[in-house]
N, C-alpha and C. Protein backbone atom coordinates (compact mmCIF):
# COMPACT_ATOMS: atom_id res chain seq x y z
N UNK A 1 -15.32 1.46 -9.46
CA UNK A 1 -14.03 1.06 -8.95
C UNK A 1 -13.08 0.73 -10.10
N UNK A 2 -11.92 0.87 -9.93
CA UNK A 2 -10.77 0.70 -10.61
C UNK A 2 -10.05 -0.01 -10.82
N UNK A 3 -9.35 -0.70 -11.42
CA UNK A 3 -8.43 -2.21 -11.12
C UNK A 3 -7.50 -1.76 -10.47
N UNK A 4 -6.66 -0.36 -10.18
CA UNK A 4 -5.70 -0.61 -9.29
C UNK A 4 -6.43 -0.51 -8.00
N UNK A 5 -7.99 0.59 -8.02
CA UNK A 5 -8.62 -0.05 -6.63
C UNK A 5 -8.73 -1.55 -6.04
N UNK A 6 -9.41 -2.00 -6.74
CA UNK A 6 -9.42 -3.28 -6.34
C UNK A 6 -8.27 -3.98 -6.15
N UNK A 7 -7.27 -3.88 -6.57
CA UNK A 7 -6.04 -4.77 -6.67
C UNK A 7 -5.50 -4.30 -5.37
N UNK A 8 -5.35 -3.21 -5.01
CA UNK A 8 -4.82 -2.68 -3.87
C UNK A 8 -5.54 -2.87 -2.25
N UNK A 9 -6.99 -3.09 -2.52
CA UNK A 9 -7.92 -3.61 -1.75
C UNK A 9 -7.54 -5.24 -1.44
N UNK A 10 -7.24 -5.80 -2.45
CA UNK A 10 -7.33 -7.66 -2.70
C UNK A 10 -5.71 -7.46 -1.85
N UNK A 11 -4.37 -6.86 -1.99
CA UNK A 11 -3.34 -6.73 -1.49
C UNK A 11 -3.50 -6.18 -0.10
N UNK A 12 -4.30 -5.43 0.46
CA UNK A 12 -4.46 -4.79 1.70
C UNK A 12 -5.19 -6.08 2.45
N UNK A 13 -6.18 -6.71 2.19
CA UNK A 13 -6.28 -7.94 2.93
C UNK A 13 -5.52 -8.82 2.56
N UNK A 14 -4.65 -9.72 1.98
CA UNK A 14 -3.77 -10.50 1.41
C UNK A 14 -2.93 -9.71 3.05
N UNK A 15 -2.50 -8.65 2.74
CA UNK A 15 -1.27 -8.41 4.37
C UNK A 15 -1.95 -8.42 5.23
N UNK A 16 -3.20 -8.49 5.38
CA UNK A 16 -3.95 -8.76 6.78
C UNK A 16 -4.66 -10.01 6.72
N UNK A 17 -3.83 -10.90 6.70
CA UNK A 17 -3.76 -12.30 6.59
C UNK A 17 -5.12 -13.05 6.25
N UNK A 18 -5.69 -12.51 5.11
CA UNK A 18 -6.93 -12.21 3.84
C UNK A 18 -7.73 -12.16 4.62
N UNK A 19 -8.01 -11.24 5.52
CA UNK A 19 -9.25 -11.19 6.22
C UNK A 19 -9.42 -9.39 5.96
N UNK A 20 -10.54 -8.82 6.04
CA UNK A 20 -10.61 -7.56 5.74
C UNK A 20 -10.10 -6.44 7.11
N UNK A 21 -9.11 -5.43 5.79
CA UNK A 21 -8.41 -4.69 6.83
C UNK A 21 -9.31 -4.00 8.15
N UNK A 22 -8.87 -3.48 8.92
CA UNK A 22 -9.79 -2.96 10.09
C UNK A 22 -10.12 -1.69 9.35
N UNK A 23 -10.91 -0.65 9.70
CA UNK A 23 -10.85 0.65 9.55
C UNK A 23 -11.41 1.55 10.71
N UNK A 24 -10.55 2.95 10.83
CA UNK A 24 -10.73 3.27 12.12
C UNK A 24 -10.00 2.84 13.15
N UNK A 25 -9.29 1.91 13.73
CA UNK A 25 -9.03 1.36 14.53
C UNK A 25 -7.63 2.29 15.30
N UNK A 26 -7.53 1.85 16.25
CA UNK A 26 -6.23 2.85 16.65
C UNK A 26 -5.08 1.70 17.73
N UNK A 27 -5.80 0.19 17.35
CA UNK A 27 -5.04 -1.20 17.47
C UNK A 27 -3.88 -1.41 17.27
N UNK A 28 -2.93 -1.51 17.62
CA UNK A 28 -1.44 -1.74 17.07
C UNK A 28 -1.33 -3.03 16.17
N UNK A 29 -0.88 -2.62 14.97
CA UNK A 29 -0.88 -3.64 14.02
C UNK A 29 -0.17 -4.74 14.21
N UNK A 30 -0.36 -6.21 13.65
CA UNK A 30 0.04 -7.28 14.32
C UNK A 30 1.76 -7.00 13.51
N UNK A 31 2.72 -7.67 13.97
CA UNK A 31 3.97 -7.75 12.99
C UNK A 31 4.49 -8.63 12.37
N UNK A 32 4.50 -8.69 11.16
CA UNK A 32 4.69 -9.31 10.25
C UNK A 32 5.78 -9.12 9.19
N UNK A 33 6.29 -10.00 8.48
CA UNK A 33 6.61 -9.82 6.91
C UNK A 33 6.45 -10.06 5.81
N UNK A 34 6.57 -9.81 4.97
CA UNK A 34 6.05 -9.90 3.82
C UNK A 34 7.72 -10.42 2.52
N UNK A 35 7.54 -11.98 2.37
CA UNK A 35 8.89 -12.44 1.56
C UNK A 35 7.97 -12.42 0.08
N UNK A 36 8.69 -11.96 -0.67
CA UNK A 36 8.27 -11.93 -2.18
C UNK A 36 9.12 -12.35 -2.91
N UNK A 37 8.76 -12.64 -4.34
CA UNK A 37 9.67 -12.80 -5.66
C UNK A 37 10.08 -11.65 -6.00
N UNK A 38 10.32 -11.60 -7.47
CA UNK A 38 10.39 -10.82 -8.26
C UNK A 38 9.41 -10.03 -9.00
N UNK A 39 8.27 -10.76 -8.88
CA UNK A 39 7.00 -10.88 -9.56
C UNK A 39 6.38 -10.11 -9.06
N UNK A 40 6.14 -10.89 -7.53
CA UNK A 40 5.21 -10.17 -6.03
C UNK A 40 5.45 -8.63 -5.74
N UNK A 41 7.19 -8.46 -5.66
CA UNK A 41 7.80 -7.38 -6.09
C UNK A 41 7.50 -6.32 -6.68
N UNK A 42 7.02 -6.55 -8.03
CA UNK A 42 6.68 -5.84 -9.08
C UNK A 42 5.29 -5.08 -9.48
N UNK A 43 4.30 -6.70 -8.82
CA UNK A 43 2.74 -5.78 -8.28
C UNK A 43 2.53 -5.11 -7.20
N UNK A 44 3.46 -5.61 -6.20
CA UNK A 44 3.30 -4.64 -4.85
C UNK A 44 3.68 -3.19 -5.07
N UNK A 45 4.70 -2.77 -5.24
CA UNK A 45 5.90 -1.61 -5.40
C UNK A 45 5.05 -0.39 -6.12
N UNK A 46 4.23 -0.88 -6.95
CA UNK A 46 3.26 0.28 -7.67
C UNK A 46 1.99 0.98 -7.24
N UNK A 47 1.75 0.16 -6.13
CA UNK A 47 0.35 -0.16 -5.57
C UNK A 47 0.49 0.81 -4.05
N UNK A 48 2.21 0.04 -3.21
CA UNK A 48 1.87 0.05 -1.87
C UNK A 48 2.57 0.64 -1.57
N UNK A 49 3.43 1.77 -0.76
CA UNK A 49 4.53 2.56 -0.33
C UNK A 49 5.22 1.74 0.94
N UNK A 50 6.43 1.93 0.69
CA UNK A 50 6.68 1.18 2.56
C UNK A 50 6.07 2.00 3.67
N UNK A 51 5.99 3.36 3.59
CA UNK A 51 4.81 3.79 4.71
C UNK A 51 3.36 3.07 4.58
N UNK A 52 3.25 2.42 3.61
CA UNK A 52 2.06 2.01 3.95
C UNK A 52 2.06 0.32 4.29
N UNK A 53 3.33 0.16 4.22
CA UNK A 53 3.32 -1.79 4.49
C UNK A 53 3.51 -1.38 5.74
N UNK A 54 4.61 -0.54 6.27
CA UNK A 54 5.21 -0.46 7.86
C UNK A 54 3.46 0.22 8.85
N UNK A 55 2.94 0.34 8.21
CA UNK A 55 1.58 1.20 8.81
C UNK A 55 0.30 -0.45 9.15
N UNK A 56 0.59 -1.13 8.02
CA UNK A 56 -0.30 -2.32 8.07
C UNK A 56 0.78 -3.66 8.99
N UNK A 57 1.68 -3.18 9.09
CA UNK A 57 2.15 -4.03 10.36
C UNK A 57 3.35 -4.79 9.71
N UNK A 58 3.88 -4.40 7.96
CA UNK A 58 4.78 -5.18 7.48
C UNK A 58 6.21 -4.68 8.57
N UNK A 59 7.02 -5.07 9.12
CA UNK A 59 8.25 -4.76 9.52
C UNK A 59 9.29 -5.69 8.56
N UNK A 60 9.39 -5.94 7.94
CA UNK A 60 10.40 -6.71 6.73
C UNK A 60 9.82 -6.91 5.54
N UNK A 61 10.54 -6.35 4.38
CA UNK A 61 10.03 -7.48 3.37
C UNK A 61 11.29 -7.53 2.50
N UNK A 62 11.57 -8.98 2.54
CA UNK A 62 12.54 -10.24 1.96
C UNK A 62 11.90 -10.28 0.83
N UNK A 63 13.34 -10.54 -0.25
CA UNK A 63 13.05 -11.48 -1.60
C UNK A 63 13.17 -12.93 -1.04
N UNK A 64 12.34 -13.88 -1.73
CA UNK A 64 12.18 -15.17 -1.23
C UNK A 64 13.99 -15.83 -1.04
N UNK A 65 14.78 -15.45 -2.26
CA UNK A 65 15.96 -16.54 -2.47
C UNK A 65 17.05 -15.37 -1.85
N UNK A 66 16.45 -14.52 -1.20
CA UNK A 66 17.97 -13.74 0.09
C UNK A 66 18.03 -14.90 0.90
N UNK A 67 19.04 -14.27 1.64
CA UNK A 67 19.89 -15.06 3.02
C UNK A 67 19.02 -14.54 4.09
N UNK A 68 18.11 -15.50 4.81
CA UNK A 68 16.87 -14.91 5.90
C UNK A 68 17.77 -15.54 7.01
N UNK A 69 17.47 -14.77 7.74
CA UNK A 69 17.57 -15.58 9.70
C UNK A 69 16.13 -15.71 9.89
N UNK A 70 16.24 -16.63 10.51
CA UNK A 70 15.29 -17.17 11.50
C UNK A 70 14.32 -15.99 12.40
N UNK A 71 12.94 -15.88 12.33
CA UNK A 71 12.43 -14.67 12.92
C UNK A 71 11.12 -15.69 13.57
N UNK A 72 10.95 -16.77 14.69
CA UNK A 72 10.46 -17.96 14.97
C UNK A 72 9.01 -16.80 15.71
N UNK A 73 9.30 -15.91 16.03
CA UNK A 73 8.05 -15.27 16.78
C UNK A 73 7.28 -14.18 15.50
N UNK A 74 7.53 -14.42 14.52
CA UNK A 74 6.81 -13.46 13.93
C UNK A 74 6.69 -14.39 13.13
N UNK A 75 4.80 -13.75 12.31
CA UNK A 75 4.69 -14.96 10.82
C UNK A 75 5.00 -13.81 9.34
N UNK A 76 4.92 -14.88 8.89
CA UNK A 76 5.50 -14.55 7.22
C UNK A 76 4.39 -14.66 6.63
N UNK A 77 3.92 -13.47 5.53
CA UNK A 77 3.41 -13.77 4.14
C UNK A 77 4.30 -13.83 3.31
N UNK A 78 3.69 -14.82 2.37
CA UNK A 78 4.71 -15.39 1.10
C UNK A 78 3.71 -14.65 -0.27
N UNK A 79 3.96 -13.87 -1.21
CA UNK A 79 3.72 -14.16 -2.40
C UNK A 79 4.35 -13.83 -3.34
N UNK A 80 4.22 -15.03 -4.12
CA UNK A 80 4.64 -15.52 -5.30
C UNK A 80 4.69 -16.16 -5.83
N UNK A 81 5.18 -16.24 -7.60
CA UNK A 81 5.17 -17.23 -8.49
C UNK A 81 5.07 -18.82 -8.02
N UNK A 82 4.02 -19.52 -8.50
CA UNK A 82 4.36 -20.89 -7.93
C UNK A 82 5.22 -21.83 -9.16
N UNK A 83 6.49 -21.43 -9.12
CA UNK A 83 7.76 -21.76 -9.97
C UNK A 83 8.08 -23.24 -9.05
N UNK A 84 9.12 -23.82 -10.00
CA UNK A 84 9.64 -24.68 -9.29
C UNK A 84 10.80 -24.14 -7.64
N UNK A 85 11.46 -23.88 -8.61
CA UNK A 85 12.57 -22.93 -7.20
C UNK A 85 11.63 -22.71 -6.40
N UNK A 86 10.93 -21.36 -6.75
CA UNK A 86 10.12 -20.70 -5.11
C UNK A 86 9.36 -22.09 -4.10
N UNK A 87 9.08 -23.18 -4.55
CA UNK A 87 8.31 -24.04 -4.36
C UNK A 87 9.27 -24.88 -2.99
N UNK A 88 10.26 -25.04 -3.95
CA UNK A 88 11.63 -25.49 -3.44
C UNK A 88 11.85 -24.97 -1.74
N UNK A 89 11.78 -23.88 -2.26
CA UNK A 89 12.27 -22.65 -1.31
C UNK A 89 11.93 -22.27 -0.05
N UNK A 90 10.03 -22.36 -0.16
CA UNK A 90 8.91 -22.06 0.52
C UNK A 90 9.38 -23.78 1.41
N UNK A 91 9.43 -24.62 1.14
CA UNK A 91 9.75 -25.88 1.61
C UNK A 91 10.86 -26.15 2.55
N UNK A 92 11.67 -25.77 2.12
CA UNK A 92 13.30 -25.25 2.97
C UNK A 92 12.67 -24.69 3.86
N UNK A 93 12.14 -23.50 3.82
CA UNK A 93 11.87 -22.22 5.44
C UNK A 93 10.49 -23.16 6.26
N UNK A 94 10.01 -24.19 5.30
CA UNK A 94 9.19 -24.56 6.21
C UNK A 94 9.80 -25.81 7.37
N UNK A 95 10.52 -26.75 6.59
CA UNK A 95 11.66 -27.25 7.25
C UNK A 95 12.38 -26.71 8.11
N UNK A 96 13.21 -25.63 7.84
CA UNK A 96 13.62 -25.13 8.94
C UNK A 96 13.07 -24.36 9.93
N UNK A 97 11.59 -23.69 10.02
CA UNK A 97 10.51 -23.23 10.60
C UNK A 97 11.40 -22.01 10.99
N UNK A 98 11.90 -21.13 9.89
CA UNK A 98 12.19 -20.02 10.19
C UNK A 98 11.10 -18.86 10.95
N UNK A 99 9.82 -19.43 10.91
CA UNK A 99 8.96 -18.25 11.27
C UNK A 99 7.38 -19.09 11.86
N UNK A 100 6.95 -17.69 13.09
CA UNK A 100 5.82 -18.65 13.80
C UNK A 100 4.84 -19.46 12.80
N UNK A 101 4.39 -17.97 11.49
CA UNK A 101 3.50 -19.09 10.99
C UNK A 101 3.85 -18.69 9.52
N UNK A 102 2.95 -19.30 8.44
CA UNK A 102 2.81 -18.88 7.33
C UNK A 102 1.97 -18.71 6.29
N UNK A 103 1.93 -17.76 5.43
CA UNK A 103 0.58 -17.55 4.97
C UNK A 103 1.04 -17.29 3.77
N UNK A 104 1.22 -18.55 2.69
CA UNK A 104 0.98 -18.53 1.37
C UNK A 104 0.39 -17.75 0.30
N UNK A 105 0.48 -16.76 -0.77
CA UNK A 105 0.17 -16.60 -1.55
C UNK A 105 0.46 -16.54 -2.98
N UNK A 106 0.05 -17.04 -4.15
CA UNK A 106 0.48 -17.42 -5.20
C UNK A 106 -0.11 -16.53 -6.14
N UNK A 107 1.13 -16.15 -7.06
CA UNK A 107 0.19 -14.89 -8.04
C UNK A 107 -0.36 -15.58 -8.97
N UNK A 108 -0.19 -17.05 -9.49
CA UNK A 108 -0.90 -17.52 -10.12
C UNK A 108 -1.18 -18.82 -9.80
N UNK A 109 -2.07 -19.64 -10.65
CA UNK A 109 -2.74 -20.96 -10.22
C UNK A 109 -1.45 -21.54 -9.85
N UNK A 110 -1.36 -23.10 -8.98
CA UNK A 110 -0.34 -23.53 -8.92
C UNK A 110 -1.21 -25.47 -8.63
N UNK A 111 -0.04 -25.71 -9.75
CA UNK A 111 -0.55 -26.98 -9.74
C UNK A 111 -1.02 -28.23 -8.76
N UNK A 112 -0.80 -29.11 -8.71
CA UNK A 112 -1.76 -30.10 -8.30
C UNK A 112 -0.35 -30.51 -7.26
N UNK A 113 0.39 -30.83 -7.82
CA UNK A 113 1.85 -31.50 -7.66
C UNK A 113 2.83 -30.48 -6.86
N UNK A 114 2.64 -29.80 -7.15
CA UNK A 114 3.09 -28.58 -6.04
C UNK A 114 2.88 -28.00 -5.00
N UNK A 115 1.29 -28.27 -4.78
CA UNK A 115 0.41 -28.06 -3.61
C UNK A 115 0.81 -29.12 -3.05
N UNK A 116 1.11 -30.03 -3.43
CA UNK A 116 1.29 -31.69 -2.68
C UNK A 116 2.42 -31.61 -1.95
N UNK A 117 3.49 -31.09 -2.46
CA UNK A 117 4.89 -30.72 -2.34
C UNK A 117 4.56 -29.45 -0.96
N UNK A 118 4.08 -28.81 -1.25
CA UNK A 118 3.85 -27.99 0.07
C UNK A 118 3.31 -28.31 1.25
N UNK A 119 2.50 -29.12 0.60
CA UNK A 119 1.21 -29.93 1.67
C UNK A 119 2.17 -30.23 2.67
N UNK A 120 2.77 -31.21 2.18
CA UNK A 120 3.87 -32.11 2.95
C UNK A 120 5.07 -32.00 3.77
N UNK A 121 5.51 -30.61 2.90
CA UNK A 121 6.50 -29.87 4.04
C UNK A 121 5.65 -29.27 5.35
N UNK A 122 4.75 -28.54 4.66
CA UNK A 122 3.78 -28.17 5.79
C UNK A 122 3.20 -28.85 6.91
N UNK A 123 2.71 -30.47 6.94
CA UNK A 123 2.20 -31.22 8.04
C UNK A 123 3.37 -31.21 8.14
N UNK A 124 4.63 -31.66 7.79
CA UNK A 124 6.02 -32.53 8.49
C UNK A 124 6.55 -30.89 9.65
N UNK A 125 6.20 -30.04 9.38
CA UNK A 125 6.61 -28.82 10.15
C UNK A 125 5.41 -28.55 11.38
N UNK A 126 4.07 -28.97 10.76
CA UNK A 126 3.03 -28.14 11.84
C UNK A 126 2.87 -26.63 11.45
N UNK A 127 2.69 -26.81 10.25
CA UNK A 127 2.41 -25.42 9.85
C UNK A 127 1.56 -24.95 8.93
N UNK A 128 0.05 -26.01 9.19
CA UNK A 128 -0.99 -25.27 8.66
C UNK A 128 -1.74 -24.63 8.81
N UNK A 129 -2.63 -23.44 8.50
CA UNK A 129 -3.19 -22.53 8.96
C UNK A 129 -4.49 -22.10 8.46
N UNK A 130 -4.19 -22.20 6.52
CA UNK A 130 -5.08 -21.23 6.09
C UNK A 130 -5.00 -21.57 4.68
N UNK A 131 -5.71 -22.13 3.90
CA UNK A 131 -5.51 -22.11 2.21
C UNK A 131 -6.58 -21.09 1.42
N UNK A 132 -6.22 -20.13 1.31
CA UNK A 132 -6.76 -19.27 0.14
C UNK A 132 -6.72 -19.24 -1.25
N UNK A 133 -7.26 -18.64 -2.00
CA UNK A 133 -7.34 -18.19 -3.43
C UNK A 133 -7.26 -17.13 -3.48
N UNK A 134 -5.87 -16.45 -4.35
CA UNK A 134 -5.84 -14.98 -4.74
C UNK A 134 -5.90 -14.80 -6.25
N UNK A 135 -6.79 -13.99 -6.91
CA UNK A 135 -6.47 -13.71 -8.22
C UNK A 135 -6.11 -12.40 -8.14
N UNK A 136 -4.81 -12.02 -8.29
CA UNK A 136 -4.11 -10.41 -8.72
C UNK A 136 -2.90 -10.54 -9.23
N UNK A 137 -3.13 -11.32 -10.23
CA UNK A 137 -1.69 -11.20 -10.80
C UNK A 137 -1.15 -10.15 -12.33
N UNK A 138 -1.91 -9.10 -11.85
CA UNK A 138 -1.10 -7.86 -12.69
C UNK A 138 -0.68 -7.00 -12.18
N UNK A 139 0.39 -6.45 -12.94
CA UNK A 139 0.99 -4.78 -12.40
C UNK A 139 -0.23 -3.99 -12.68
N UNK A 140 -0.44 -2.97 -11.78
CA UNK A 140 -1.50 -1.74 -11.96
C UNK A 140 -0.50 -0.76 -11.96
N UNK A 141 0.18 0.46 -12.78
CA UNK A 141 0.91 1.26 -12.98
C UNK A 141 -0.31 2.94 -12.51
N UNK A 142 -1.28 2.59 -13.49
CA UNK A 142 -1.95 4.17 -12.98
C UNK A 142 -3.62 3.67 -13.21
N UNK A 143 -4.76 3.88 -12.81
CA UNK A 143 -5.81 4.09 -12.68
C UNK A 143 -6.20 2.84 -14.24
N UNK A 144 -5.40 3.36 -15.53
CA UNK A 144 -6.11 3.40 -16.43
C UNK A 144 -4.91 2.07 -17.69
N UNK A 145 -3.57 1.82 -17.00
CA UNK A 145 -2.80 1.05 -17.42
C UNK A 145 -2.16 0.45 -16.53
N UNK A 146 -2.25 -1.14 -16.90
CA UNK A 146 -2.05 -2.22 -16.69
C UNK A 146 -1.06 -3.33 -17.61
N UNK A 147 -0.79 -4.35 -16.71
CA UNK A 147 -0.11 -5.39 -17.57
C UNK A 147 -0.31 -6.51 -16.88
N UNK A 148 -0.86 -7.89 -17.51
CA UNK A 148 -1.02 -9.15 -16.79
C UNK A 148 0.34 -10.28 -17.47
N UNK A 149 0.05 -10.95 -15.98
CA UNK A 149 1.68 -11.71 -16.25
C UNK A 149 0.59 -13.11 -16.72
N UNK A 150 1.52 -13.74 -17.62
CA UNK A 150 0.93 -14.65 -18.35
C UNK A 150 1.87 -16.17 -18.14
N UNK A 151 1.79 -17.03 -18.16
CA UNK A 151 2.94 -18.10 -18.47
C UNK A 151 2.81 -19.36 -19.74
């Protein structure tokens, strides 16, 4: 296996809300979106085609700091940088419970103090669900070149 295999595997469950994709199935995919950074952006886009997000059930995908409406019947995946802003940000939409649910992902570790910060928007909303661990935080360009984001 390959690192953009795997990476694209670790991203294909990551949109199927990290549980492993179906295969075979002829199920109508659940609907969802997918809000990203710049970052999230940048590993997805190489990896995933929009025929293939709109096929796994993505129907939107938002940069985190656009102008969103409110979409209260559909849930959101989030990934990205755990920056201060995005942190900020992810906190706001949880406050305002722009969306049924949400499913966090961070391209890299995210501190102690920030999780706390989420924690908290999250009970004050009713919007916990699911805490995972993702490690994929590089661009995969072709089979054989790569680049890891560092901070």
């Amino acid at each position: 296996l390959t690192v953009v295999t795997k990476q694209t595997a670790a991203l294909k469950r990551m949109l199927n809300f990290n549980a492993p994709p179906l295969k075979n199935t002829t199920a109508e995919p659940v609907w969802k979106l997918l809000i990203y950074d710049r970052f999230g952006q940048d590993i997805i886009s190489p990896l995933l085609s929009v025929k293939e997000l709109r096929d796994m059930g993505i129907t939107l995908h938002l940069l985190l700091h656009s102008d969103r409406d409110p979409i209260p019947d559909v849930p959101a995946i989030y990934f990205v940088m755990p920056t201060e802003e995005n942190i900020d940000r992810i906190c706001q939409d949880l406050r305002n419970q722009l969306y049924e649910s949400y499913y966090l992902n961070f391209i890299s570790a995210i501190s102690r103090s920030k999780l706390e910060d989420i924690a908290s928007a999250a009970l004050a909303a009713n919007a916990v669900n699911l805490v995972t661990k993702q490690l994929i935080n590089q661009i995969s360009w072709t089979q054989t070149w790569m680049a890891l984001w560092t901070q």
